[in-house]
Protein backbone atom coordinates (compact mmCIF):
# COMPACT_ATOMS: atom_id res chain seq x y z
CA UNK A 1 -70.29 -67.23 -59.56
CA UNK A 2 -71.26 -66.37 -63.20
CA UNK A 3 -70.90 -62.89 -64.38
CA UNK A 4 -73.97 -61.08 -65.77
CA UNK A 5 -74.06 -59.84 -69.23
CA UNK A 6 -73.80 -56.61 -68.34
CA UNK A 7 -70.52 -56.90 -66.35
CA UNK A 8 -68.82 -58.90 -69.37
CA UNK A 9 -69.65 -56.05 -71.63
CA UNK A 10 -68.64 -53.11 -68.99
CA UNK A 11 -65.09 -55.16 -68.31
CA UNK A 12 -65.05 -55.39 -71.75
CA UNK A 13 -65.26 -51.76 -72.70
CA UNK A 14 -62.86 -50.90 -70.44
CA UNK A 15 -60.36 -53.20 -71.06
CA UNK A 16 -60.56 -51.71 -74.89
CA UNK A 17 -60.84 -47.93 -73.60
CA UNK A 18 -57.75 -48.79 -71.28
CA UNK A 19 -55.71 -50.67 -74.33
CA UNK A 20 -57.19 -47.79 -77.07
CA UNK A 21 -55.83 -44.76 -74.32
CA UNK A 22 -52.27 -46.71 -74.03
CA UNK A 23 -52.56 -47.09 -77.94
CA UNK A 24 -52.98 -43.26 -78.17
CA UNK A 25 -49.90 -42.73 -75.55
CA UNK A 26 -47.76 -44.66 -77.98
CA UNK A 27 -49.20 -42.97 -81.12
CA UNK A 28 -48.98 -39.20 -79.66
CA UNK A 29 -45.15 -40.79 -78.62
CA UNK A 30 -44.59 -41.41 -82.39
CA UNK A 31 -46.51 -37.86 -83.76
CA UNK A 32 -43.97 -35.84 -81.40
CA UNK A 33 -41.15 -37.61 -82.74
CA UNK A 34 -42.24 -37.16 -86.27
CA UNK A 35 -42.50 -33.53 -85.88
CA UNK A 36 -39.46 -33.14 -84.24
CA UNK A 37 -37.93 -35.07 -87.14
CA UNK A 38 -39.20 -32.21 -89.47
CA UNK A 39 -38.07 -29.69 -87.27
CA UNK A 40 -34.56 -30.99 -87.60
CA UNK A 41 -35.06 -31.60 -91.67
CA UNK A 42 -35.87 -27.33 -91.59
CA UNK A 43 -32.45 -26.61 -89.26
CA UNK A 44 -30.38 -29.27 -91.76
CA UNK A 45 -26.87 -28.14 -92.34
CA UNK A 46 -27.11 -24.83 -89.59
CA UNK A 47 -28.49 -25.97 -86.40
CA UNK A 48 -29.35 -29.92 -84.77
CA UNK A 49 -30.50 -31.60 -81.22
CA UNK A 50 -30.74 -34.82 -80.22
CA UNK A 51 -32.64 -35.96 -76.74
CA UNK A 52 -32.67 -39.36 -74.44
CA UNK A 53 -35.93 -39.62 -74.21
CA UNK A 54 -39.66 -37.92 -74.92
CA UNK A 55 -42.98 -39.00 -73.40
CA UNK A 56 -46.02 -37.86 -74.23
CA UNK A 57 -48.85 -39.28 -72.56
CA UNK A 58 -52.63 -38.42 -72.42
CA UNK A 59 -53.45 -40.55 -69.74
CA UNK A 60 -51.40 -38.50 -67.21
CA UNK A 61 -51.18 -35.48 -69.16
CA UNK A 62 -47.45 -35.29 -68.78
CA UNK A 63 -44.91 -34.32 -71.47
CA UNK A 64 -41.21 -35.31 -70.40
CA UNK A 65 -38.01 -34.73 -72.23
CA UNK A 66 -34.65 -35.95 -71.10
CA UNK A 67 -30.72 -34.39 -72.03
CA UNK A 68 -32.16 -32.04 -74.87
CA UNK A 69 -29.43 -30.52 -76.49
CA UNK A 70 -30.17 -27.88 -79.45
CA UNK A 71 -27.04 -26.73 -81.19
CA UNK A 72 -25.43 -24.83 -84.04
CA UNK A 73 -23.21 -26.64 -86.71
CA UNK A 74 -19.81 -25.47 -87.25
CA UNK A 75 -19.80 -25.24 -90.45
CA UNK A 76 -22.64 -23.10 -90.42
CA UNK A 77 -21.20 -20.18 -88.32
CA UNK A 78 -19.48 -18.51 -91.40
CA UNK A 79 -23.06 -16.80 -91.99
CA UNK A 80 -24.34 -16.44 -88.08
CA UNK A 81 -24.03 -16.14 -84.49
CA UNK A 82 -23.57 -19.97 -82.19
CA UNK A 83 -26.32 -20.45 -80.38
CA UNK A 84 -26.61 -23.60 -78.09
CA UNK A 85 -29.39 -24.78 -75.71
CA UNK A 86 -28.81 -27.64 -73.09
CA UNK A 87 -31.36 -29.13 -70.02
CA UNK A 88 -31.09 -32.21 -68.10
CA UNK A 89 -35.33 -32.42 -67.72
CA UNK A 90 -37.79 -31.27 -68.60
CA UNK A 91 -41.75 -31.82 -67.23
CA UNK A 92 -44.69 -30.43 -68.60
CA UNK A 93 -47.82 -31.11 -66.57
CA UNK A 94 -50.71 -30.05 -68.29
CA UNK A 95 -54.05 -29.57 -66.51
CA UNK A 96 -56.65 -29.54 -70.04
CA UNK A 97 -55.96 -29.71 -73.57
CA UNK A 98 -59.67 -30.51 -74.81
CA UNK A 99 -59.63 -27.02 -74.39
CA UNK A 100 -56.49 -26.60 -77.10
CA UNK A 101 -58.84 -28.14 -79.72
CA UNK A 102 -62.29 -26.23 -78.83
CA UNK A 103 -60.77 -23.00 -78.47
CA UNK A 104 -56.96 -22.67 -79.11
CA UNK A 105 -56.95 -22.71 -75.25
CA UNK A 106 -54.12 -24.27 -73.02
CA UNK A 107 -54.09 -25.44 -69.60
CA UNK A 108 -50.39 -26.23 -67.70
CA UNK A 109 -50.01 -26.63 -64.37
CA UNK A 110 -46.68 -26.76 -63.89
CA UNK A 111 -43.45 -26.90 -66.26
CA UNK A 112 -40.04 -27.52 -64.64
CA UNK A 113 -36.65 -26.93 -66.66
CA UNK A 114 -33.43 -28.53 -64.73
CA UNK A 115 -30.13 -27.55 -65.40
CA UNK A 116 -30.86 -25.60 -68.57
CA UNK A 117 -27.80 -23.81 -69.90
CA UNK A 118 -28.12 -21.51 -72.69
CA UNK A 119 -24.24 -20.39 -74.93
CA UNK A 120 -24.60 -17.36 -77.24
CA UNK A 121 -21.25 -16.61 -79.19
CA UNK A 122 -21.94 -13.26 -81.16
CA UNK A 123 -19.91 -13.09 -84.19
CA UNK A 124 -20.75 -9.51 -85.03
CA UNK A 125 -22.09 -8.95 -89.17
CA UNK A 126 -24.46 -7.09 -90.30
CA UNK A 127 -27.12 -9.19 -92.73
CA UNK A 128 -29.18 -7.98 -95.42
CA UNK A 129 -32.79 -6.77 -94.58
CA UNK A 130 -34.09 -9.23 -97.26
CA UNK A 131 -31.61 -11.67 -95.20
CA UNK A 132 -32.65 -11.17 -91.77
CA UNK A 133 -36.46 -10.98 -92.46
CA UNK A 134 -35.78 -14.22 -94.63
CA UNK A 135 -34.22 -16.49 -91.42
CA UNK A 136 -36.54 -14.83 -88.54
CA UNK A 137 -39.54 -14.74 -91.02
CA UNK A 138 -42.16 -16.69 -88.36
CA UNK A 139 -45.40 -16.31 -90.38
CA UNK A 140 -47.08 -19.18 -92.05
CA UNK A 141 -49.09 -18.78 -94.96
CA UNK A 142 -50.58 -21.11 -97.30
CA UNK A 143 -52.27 -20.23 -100.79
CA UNK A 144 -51.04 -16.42 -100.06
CA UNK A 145 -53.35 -15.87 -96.60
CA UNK A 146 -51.94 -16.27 -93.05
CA UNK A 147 -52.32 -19.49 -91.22
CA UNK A 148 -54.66 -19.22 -88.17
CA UNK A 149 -53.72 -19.58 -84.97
CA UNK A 150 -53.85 -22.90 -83.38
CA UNK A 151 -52.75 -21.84 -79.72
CA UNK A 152 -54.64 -18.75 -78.91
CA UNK A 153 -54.47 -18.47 -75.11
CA UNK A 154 -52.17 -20.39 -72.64
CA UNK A 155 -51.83 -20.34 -69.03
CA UNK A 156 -49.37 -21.48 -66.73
CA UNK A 157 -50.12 -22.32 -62.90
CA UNK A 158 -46.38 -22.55 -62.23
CA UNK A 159 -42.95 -22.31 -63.99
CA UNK A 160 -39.78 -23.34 -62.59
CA UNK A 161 -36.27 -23.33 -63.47
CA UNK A 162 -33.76 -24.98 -61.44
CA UNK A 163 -29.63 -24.44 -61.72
CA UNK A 164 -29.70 -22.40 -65.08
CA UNK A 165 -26.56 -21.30 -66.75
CA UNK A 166 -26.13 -18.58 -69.23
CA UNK A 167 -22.70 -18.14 -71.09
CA UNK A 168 -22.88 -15.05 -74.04
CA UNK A 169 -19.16 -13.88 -75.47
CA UNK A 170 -18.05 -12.75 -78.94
CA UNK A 171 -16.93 -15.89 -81.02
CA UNK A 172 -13.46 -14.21 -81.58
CA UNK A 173 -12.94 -14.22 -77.94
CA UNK A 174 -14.36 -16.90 -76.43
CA UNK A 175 -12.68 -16.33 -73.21
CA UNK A 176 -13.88 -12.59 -72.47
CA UNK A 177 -17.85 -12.97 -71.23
CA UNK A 178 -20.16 -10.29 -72.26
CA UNK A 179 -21.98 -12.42 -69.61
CA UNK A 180 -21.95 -14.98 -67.59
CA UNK A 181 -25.19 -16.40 -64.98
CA UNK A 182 -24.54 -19.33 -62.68
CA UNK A 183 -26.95 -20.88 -59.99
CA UNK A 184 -30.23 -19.61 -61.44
CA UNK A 185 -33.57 -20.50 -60.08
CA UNK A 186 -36.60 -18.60 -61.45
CA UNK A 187 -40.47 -19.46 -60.08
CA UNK A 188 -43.24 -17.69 -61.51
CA UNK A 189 -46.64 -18.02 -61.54
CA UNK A 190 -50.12 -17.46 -62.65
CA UNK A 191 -48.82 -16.90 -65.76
CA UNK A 192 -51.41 -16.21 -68.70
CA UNK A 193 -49.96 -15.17 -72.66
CA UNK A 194 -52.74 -14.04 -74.96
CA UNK A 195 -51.01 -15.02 -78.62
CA UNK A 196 -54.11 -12.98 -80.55
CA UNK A 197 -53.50 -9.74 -79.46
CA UNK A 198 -51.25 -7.08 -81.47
CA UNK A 199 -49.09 -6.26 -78.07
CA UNK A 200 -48.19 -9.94 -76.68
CA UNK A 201 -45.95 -8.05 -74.17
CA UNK A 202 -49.05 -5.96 -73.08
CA UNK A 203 -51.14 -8.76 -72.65
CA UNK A 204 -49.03 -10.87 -70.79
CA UNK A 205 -49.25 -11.08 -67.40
CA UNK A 206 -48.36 -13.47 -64.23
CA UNK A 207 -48.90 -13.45 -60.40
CA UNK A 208 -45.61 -14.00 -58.42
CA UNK A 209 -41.90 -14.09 -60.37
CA UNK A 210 -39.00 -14.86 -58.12
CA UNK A 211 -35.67 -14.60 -59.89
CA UNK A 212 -32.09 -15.50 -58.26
CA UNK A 213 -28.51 -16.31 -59.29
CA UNK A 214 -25.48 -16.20 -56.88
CA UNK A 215 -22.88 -15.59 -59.78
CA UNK A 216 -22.93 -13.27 -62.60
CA UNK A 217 -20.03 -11.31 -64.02
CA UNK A 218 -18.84 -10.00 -67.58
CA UNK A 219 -14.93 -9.65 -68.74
CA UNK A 220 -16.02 -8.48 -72.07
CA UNK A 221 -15.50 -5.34 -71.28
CA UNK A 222 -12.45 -3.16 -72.92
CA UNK A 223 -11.35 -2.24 -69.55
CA UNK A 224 -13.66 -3.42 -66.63
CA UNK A 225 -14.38 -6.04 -65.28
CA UNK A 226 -18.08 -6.41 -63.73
CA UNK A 227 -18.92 -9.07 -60.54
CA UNK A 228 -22.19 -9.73 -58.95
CA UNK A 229 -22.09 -12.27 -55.66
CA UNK A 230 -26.05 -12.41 -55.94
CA UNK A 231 -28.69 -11.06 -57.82
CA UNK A 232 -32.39 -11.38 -56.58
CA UNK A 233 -35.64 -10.36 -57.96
CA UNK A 234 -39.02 -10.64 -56.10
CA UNK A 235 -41.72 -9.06 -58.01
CA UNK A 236 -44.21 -8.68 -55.23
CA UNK A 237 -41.82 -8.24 -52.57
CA UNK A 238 -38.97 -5.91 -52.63
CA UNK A 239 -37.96 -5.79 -55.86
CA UNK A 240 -34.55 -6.07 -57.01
CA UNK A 241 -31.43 -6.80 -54.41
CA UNK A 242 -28.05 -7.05 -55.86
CA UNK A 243 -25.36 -7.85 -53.09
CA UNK A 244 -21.56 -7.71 -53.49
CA UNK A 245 -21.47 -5.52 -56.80
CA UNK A 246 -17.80 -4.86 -58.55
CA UNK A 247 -16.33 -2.58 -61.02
CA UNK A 248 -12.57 -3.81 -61.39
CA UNK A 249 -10.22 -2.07 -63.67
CA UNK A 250 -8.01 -4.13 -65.80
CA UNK A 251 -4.87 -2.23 -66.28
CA UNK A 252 -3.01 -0.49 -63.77
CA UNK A 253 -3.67 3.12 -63.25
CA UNK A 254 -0.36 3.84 -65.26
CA UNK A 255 -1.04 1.10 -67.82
CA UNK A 256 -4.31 2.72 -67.90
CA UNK A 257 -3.48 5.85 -68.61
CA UNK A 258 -0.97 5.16 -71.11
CA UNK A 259 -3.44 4.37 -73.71
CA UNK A 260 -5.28 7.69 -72.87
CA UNK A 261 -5.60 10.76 -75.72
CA UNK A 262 -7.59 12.55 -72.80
CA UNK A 263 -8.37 12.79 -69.07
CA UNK A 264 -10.50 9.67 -68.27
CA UNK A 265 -10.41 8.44 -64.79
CA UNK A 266 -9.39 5.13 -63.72
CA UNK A 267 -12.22 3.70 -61.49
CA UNK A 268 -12.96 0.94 -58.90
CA UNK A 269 -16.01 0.19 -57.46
CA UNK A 270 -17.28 -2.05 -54.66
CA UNK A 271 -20.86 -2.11 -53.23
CA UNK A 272 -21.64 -4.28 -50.70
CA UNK A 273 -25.82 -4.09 -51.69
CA UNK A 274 -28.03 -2.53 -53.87
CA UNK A 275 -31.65 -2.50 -53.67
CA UNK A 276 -34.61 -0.85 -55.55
CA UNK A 277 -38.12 -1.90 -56.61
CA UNK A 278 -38.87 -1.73 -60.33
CA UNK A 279 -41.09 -3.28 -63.00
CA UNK A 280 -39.02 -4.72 -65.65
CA UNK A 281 -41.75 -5.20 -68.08
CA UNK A 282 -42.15 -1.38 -68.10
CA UNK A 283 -38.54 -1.84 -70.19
CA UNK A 284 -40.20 -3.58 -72.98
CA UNK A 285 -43.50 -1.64 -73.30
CA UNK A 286 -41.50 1.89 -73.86
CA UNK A 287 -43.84 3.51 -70.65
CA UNK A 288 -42.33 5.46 -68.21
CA UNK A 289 -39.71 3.51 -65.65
CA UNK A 290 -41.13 4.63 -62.17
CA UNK A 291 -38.59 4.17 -59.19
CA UNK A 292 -39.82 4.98 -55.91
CA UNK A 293 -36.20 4.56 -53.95
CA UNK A 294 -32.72 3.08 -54.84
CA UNK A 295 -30.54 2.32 -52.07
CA UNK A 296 -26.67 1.88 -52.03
CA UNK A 297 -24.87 0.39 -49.18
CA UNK A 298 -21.53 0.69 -48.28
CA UNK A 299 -20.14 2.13 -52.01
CA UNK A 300 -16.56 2.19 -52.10
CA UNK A 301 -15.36 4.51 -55.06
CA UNK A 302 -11.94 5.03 -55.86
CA UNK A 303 -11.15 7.42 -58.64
CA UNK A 304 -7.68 7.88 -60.11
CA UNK A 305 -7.19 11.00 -62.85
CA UNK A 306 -3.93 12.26 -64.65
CA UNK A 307 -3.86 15.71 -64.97
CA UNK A 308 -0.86 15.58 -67.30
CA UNK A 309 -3.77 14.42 -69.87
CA UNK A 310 -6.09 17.37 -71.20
CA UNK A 311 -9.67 17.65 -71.18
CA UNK A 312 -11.76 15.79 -73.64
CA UNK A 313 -13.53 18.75 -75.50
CA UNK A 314 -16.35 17.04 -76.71
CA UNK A 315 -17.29 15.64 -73.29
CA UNK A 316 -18.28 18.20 -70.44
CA UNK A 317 -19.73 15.56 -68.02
CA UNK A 318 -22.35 17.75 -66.18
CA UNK A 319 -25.13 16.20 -64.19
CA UNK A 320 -28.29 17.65 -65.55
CA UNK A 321 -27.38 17.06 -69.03
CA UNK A 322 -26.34 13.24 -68.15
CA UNK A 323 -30.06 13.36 -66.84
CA UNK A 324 -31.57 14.35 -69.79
CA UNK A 325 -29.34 12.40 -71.88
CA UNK A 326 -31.23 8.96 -70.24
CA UNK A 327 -32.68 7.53 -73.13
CA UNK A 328 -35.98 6.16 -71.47
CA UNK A 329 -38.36 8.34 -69.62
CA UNK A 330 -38.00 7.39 -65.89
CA UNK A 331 -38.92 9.44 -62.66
CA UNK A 332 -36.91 8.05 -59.44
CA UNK A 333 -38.27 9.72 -56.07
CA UNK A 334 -35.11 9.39 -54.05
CA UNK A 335 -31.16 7.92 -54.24
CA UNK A 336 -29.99 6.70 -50.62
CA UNK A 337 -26.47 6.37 -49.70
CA UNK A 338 -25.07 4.58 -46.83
CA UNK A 339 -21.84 4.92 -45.33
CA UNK A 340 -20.53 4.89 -48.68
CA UNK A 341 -16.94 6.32 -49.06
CA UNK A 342 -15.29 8.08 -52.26
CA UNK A 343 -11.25 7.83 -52.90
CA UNK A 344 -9.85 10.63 -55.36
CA UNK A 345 -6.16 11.05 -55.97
CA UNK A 346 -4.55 12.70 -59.23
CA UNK A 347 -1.28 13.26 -60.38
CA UNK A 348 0.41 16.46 -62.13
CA UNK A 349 3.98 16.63 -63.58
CA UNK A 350 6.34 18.25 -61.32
CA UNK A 351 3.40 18.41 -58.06
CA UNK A 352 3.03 16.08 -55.12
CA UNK A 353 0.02 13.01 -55.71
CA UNK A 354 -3.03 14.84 -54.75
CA UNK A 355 -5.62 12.64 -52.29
CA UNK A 356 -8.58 13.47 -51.20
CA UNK A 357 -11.09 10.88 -48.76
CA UNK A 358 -14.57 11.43 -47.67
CA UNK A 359 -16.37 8.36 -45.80
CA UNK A 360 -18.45 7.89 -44.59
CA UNK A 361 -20.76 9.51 -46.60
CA UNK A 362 -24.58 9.80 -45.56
CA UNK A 363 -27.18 11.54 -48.03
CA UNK A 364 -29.65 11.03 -50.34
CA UNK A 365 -30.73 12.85 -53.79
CA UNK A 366 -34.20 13.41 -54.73
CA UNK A 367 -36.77 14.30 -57.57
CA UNK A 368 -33.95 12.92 -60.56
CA UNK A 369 -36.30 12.60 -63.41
CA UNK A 370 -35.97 13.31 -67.39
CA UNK A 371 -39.74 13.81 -67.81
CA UNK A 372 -40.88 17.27 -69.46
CA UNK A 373 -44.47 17.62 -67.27
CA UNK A 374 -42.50 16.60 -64.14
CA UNK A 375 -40.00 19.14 -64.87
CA UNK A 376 -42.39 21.74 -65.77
CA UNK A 377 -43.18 21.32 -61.59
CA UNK A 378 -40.01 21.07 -60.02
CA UNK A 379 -36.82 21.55 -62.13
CA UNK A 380 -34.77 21.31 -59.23
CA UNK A 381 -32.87 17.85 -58.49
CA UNK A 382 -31.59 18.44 -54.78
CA UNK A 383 -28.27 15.94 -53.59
CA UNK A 384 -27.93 16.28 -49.64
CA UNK A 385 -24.58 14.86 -48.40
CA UNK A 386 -23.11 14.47 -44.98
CA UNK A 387 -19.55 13.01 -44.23
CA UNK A 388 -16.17 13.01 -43.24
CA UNK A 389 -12.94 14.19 -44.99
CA UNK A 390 -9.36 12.78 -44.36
CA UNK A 391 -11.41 10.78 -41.40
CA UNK A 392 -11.83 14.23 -39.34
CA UNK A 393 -13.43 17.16 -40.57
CA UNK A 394 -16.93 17.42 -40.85
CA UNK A 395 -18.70 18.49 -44.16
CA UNK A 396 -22.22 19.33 -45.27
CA UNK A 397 -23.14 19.92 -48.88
CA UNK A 398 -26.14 20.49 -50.54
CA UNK A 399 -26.08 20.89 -54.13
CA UNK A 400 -29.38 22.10 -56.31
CA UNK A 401 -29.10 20.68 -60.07
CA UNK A 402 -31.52 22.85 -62.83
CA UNK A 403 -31.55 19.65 -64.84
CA UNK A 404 -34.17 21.53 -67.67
CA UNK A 405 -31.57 24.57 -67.72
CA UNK A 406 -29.39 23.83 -71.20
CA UNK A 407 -27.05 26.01 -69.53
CA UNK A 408 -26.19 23.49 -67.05
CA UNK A 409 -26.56 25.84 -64.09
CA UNK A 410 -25.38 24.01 -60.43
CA UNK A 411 -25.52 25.59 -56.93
CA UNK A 412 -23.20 24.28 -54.37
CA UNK A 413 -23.72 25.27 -50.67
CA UNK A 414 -20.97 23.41 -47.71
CA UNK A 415 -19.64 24.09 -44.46
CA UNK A 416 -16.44 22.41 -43.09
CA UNK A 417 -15.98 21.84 -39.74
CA UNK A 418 -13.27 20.41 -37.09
CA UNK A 419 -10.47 20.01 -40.28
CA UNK A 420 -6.91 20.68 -38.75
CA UNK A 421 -4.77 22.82 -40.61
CA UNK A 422 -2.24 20.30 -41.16
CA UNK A 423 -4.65 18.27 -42.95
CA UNK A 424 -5.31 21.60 -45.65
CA UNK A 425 -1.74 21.91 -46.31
CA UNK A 426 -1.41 18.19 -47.25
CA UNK A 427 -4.29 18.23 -49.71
């Protein structure tokens, strides 16, 4: 059977449409590799990468990038911080980038980063302004008059990172982390980034964000050391849950006290969960940090003090003035404990230990805000505690906080009940 005219020409054109669109996959190929080759010309002799592979193809509208590693020469940390990046994959499935050329407007509906791992080693100096606005200057401008925008808008449908790893410590101590994240998995979505306005923080914006890692922990410290089991955000669910939270000392109480000028207690801390419902971008846009409930359960506090040491002068630790001392504007409604318990033992020359227990302890404390209007209202912050001392008696305190008053006024009302005398004499 003999084709028509027609036919030949139709197979013809796309045969040609078919070789020109695998043409342009091998020419955008060769364009992203050239302008990564610039990029690394502009980071010669401080920073470098080097990747496996990187696809860019319009027929499927896929960008992948294989074992991307981004990292600082070492001959170029006498003037900076390290700073490494590392993934395993990356995919980036767009959805239209027509738009990108018509109006500066892009389209992704998914990207997916595995096994990124981010190490920050801070070395600690202090550049020149001239210096610092010199390296982070990210303006373009050509014949004196900024460069326009080519990406104005983008929106995501979907971002997810799988098996992060963050790893930040000062450079002259490696070994101490300021922090360390394991197992991280983040999912967000409906994300949308408008690049023209002033505020890019204000004007971005997403649906759902899911954040979880089941290890993070920090030995930077001078004299803690900080453990999380498992940390998990859900935006629109309930917020933030942080299980299995530590506060380890790192010296002995004696040890500990030894390097003391003043009376500073020795602390431990162990909370089996902690949970509480926050925005986080209300961090990064200064506006007030509204907290409707934080919840501790099971708290174990142990606090150690040597009275042998005097009193700091400068510090008189009262609560209202810690409370006005926050240096962000927040408002939280209420602060739940749950059988929670609280250790305190001291030590005087020449005395027996003194040790004191109360668990469990029940309670809550309410209206704890820093916020003039609010405070113009109710001044009062209220702390309602029920619990046990020495495992026995029975105690009730309530104690009203005038956190406006710069007098630092408290009052304290508790009844005791069911304590054996015994148990006074030993206190």
């Amino acid at each position: 059977m003999k084709l028509k005219w027609y036919w030949k020409v139709l197979i013809a054109l796309a045969v040609l449409i078919t070789i020109g669109l695998f043409s342009a996959d091998v020419i955008v190929d060769r364009l992203a590799e050239k302008q990564l080759r610039k990029i690394q010309e502009q980071f010669a002799g401080q920073y470098d990468f080097s990747y496996d592979k990187l696809n860019v193809s319009i027929i499927a509208k896929d960008v992948v990038l294989k074992n991307f590693k981004f990292f600082t020469i070492v001959d170029s940390l006498v003037y900076k911080d390290k700073f490494d990046f590392e993934l395993d994959e990356l995919y980036i499935h767009l959805d239209d980038y027509f738009g990108l050329i018509t109006e500066g407007k892009l389209n992704i509906k998914k990207i997916e980063i595995i096994n990124p791992k981010v190490i920050y080693g801070l070395k600690f100096i202090k550049e020149s302004a001239n210096q610092a606005s010199e390296e982070f200057d990210d303006t373009t401008t050509v014949n004196g008059e900024s460069d326009e925008l080519f990406l104005k808008y983008l929106n995501i449908d979907e971002l997810v990172l799988e098996n992060g790893k963050a790893d930040v410590f000062r450079l002259i101590k490696p070994d101490d982390k300021l922090l360390f994240v394991e197992d991280l998995d983040i999912n967000i979505t409906g994300i949308s980034i408008d690049f023209t306005s002033d505020s890019l923080l204000a004007t971005t914006g997403f649906e759902t964000f899911v954040y979880n890692a089941s290890e993070i922990y920090s030995t930077g410290l001078k004299d803690h050391e900080l453990s999380i089991d498992n940390f998990h955000y859900d935006y629109t669910g309930e917020g933030f849950t942080i299980s299995k939270f530590h506060i380890k000392n790192k010296k002995s109480k004696v040890d500990f006290n030894l390097e003391r000028t003043y009376r500073t207690p020795w602390i431990s801390v162990d909370v089996s969960e902690i949970a509480f419902n926050i925005n986080p971008w209300e961090l990064f846009k200064d506006e007030v940090i509204d907290v409707n409930r934080i919840s501790l359960t099971k708290a174990d506090i142990t606090l150690f003090v040597d009275l042998n040491l005097p009193l700091n002068p400068k510090i008189k630790p009262m609560p209202s003035k810690m409370i006005r001392s926050v240096p962000v504007s927040f408002d939280l409604d209420t602060l739940l404990l749950n059988e929670a318990s609280f250790v305190f033992m001291n030590k005087m020359k020449g005395e027996k230990p003194g040790y004191l227990k109360l668990a469990p302890i029940n309670g809550y404390m309410s209206n704890i805000t820093n916020i003039s209007e609010l405070l113009e209202i109710d001044p009062i912050t209220k702390l309602d505690i029920e619990t046990k001392i020495w495992d026995e008696g029975i105690v009730d305190i309530q104690i009203l906080i005038d956190v406006p008053n710069l007098n630092d006024p408290m009052h304290v009302d508790g009844i005791v009940t069911d304590l054996s005398f015994i148990k006074v004499e030993n206190m």
